[in-house]
Protein backbone atom coordinates (compact mmCIF):
# COMPACT_ATOMS: atom_id res chain seq x y z
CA UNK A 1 -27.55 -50.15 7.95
CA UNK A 2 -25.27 -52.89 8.58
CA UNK A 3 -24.23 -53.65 12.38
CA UNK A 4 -21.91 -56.50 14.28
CA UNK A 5 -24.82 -58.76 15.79
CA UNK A 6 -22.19 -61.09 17.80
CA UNK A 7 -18.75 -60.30 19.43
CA UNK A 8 -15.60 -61.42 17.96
CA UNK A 9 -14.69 -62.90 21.27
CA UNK A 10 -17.72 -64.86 21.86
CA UNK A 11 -17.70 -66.21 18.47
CA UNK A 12 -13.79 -67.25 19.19
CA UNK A 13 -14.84 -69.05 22.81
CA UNK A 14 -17.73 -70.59 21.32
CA UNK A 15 -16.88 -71.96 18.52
CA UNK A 16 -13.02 -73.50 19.80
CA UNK A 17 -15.71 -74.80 23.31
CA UNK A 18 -17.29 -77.39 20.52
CA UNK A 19 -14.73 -77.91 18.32
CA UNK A 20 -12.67 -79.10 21.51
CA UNK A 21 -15.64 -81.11 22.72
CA UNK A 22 -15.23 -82.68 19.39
CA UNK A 23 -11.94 -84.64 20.16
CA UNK A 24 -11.55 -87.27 22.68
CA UNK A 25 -9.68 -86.22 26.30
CA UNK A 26 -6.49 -85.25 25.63
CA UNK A 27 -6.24 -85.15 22.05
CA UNK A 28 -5.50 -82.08 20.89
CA UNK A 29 -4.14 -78.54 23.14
CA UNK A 30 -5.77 -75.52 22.47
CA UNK A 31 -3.00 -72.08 22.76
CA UNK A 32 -4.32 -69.23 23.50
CA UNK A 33 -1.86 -65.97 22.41
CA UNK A 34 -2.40 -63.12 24.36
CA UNK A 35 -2.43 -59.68 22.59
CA UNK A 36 1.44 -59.29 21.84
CA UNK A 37 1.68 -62.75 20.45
CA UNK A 38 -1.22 -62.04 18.34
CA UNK A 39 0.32 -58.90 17.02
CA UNK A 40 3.55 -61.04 16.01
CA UNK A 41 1.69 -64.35 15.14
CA UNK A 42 -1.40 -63.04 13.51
CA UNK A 43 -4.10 -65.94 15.07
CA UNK A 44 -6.28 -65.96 17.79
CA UNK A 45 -6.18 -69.54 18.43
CA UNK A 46 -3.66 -72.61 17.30
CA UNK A 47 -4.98 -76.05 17.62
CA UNK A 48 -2.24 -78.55 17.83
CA UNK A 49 -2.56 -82.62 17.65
CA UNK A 50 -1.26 -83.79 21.18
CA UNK A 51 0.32 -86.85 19.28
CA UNK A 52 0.57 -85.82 15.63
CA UNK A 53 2.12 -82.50 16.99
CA UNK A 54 -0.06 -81.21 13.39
CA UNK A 55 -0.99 -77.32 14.25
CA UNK A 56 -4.06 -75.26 12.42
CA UNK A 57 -4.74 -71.60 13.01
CA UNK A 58 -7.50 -69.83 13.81
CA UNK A 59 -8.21 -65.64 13.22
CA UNK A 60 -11.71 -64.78 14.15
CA UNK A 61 -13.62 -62.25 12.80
CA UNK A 62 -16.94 -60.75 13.40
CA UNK A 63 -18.74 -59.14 10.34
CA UNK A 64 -20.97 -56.34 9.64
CA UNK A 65 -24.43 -57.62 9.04
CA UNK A 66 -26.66 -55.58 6.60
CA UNK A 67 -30.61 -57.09 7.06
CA UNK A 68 -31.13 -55.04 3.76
CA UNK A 69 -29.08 -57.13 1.78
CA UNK A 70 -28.93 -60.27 3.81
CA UNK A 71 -24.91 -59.92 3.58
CA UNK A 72 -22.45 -60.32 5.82
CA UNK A 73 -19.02 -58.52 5.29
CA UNK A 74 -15.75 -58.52 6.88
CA UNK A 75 -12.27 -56.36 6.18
CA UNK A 76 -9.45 -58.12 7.68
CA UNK A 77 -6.54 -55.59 8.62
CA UNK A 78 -3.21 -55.24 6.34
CA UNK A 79 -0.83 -56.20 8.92
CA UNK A 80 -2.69 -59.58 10.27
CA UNK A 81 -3.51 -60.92 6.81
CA UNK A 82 -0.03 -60.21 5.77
CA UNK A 83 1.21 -62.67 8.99
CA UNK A 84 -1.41 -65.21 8.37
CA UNK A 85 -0.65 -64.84 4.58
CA UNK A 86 3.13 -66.32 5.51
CA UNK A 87 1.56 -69.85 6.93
CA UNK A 88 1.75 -72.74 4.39
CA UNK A 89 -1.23 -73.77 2.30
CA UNK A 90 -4.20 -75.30 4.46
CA UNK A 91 -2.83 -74.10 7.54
CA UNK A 92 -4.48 -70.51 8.40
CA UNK A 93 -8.11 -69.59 8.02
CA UNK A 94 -10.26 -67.07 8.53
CA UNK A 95 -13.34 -68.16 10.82
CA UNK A 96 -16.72 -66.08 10.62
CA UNK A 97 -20.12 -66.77 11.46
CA UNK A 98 -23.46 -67.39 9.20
CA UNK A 99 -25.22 -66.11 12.89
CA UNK A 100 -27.32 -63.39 12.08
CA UNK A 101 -28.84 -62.38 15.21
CA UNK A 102 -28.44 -63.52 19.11
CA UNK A 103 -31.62 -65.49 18.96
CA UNK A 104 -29.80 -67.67 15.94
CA UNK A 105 -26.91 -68.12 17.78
CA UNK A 106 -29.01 -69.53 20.88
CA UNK A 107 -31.23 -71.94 18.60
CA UNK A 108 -27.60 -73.20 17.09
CA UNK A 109 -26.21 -73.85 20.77
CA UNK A 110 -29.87 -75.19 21.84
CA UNK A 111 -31.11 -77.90 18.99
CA UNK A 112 -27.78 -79.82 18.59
CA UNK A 113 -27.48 -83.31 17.98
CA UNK A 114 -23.43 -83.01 18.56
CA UNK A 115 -20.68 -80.67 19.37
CA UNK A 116 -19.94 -80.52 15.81
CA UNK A 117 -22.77 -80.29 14.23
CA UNK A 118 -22.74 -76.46 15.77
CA UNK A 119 -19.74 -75.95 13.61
CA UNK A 120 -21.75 -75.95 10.48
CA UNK A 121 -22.83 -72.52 11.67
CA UNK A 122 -19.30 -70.91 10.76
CA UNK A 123 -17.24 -70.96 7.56
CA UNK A 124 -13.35 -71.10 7.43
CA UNK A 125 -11.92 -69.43 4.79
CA UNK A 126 -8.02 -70.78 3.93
CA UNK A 127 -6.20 -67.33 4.03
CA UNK A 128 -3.69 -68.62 1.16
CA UNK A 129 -6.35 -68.50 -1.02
CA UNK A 130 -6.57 -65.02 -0.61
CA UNK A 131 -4.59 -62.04 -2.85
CA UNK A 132 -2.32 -60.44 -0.75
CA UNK A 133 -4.35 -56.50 -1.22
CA UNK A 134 -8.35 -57.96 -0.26
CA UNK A 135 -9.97 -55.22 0.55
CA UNK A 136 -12.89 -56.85 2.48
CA UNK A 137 -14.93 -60.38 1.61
CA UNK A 138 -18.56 -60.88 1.53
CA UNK A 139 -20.85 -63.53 1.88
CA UNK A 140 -24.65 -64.45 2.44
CA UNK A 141 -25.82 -67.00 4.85
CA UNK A 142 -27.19 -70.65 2.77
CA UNK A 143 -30.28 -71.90 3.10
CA UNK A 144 -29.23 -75.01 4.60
CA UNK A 145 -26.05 -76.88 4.96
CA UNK A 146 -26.10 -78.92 2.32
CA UNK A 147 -25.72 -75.71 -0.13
CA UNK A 148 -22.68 -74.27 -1.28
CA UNK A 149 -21.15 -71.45 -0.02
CA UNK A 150 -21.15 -68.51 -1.99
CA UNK A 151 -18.26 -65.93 -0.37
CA UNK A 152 -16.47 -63.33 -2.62
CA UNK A 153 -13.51 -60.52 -2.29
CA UNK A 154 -12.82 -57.45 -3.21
CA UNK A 155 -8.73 -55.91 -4.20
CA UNK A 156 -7.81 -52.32 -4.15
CA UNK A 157 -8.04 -52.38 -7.70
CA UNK A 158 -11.44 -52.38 -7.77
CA UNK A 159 -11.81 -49.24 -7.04
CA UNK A 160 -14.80 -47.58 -4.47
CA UNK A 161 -17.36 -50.15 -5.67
CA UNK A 162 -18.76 -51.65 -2.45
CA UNK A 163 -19.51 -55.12 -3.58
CA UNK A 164 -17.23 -58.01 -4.27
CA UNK A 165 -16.50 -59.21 -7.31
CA UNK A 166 -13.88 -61.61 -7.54
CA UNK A 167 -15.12 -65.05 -6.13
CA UNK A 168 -13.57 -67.63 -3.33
CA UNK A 169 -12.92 -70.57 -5.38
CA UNK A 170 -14.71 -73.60 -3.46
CA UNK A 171 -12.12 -75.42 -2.34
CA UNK A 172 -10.47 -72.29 -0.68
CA UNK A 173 -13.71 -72.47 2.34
CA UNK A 174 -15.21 -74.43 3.90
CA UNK A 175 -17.77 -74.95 7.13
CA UNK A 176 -16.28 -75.64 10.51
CA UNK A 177 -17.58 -79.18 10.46
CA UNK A 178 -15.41 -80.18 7.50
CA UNK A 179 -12.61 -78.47 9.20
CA UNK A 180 -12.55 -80.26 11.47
CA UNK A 181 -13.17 -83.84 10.13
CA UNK A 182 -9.98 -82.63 7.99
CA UNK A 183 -8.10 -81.54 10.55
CA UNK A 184 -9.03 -85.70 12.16
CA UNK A 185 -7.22 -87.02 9.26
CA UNK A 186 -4.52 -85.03 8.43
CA UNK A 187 -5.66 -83.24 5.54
CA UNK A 188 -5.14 -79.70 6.64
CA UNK A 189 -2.77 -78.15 9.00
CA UNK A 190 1.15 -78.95 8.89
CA UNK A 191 3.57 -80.02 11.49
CA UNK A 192 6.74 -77.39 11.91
CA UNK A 193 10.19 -78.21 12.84
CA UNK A 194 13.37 -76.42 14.30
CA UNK A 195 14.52 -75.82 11.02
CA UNK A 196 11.48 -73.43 10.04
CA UNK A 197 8.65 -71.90 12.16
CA UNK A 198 10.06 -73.48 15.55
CA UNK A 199 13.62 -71.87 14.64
CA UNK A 200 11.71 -68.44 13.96
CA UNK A 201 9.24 -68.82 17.36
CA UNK A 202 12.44 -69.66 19.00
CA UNK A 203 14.60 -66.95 17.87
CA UNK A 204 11.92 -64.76 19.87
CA UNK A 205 13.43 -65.93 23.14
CA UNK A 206 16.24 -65.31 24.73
CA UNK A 207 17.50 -69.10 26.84
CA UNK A 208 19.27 -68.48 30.31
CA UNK A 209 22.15 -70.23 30.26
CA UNK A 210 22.06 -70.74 33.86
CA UNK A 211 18.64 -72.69 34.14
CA UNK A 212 18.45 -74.64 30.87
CA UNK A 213 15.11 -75.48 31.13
CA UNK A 214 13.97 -71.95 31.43
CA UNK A 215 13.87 -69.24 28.35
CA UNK A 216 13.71 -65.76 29.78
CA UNK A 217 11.92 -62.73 27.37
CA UNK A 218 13.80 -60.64 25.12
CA UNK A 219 12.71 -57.18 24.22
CA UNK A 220 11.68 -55.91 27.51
CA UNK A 221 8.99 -58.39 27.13
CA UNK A 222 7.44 -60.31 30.42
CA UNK A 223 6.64 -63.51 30.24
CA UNK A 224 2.95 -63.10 29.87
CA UNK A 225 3.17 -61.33 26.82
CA UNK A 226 3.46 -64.82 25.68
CA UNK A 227 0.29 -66.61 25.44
CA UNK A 228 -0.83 -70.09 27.38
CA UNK A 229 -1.07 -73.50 26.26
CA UNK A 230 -4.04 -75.03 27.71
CA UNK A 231 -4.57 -78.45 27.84
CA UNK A 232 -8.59 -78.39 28.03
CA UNK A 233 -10.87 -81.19 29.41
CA UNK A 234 -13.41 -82.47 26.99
């Protein structure tokens, strides 16, 4: 019987808590879309470089955990790996856990010797890397860190059969910890301009002409719907 030991959203607020603790004050802002935006954007969280203006994003997902088989599997949904699917290369991942029960997720938070070292716990998997019809991916938890991650999918083609088949290539994951040391030097993420994604999140909004510096909501929309951008202290 397999079973969802740990919510999505707790995975989510932990895991962006120490990967934020990870950057000095001020470095990076953490956005936070609420459910509309998500629907249209297809992340639950966008980390963006307060200076290098460089953004990443983040979907969360909590699997099914069979003890049986020591697997974990996940099935993301058509219409949000379609959006995330549209990011460049290195820019969108999938984030899941190798938690398999509460009492592993409080020895992770407990015995740490830095915020980042409770990253290792989670895998990112670059979306782009993925075929457009994945049915669901699968993975087992390693032994320790140092071994390498073992994650596979499964296409429609496939048929009923209930395991995956068709492996993640390693350089298409990764653990959180790497992510983020990438993500320090500029090696994943991208920086968007006016004449791309910025035009498109633009063209979303509707600018009052009478207060410049104010963009009202189009589509019967309030200004909620919109999501936060939180500058967090670290």
């Amino acid at each position: 019987m397999s079973k969802r030991t740990i919510s999505e959203k707790s995975l989510e607020i932990l895991f962006n808590r120490f990967l934020l603790q990870s950057f000095q004050l001020g470095a990076v802002q953490l956005f936070a879309p609420t459910s509309v935006e998500e629907f249209r954007s297809g992340y639950d969280s966008k980390i963006v470089g307060f200076s290098s203006l460089r953004e990443l994003y983040l979907q969360f997902k909590a699997p099914l955990y069979s003890e049986a088989r020591d697997r974990f599997t996940v099935t993301p949904t058509d219409h949000q790996h379609a959006l995330l699917k549209a990011y460049p290369p290195q820019t969108a991942y999938y984030v899941v856990p190798t938690l398999r029960s509460l009492a592993e997720l409080n020895s992770a938070q407990r015995d740490l010797a830095s915020a980042s070292e409770f990253l290792k716990h989670f895998i990112c998997i670059e979306v782009s890397t993925l075929p457009s019809d994945v049915s669901f991916f699968q993975y087992t938890k390693p032994a320790t860190h140092r071994e390498s991650l073992q994650i596979a999918f499964k296409i429609s083609q496939d048929g009923a059969v209930r395991i995956a088949q068709h492996p993640i290539a390693s350089d298409g994951c990764q653990r959180g910890n790497m992510l983020l040391a990438k993500f320090k030097t500029g090696d994943v993420g991208w920086i968007p301009s006016l004449t791309n994604e910025g035009q498109k999140r633009a063209s979303t909004l509707e600018h009052d002409t009478h207060r410049p510096d104010i963009f009202t909501v189009a589509d019967g929309l309030v200004a909620t719907d919109f999501g936060v951008l939180l500058r967090v202290p670290m």
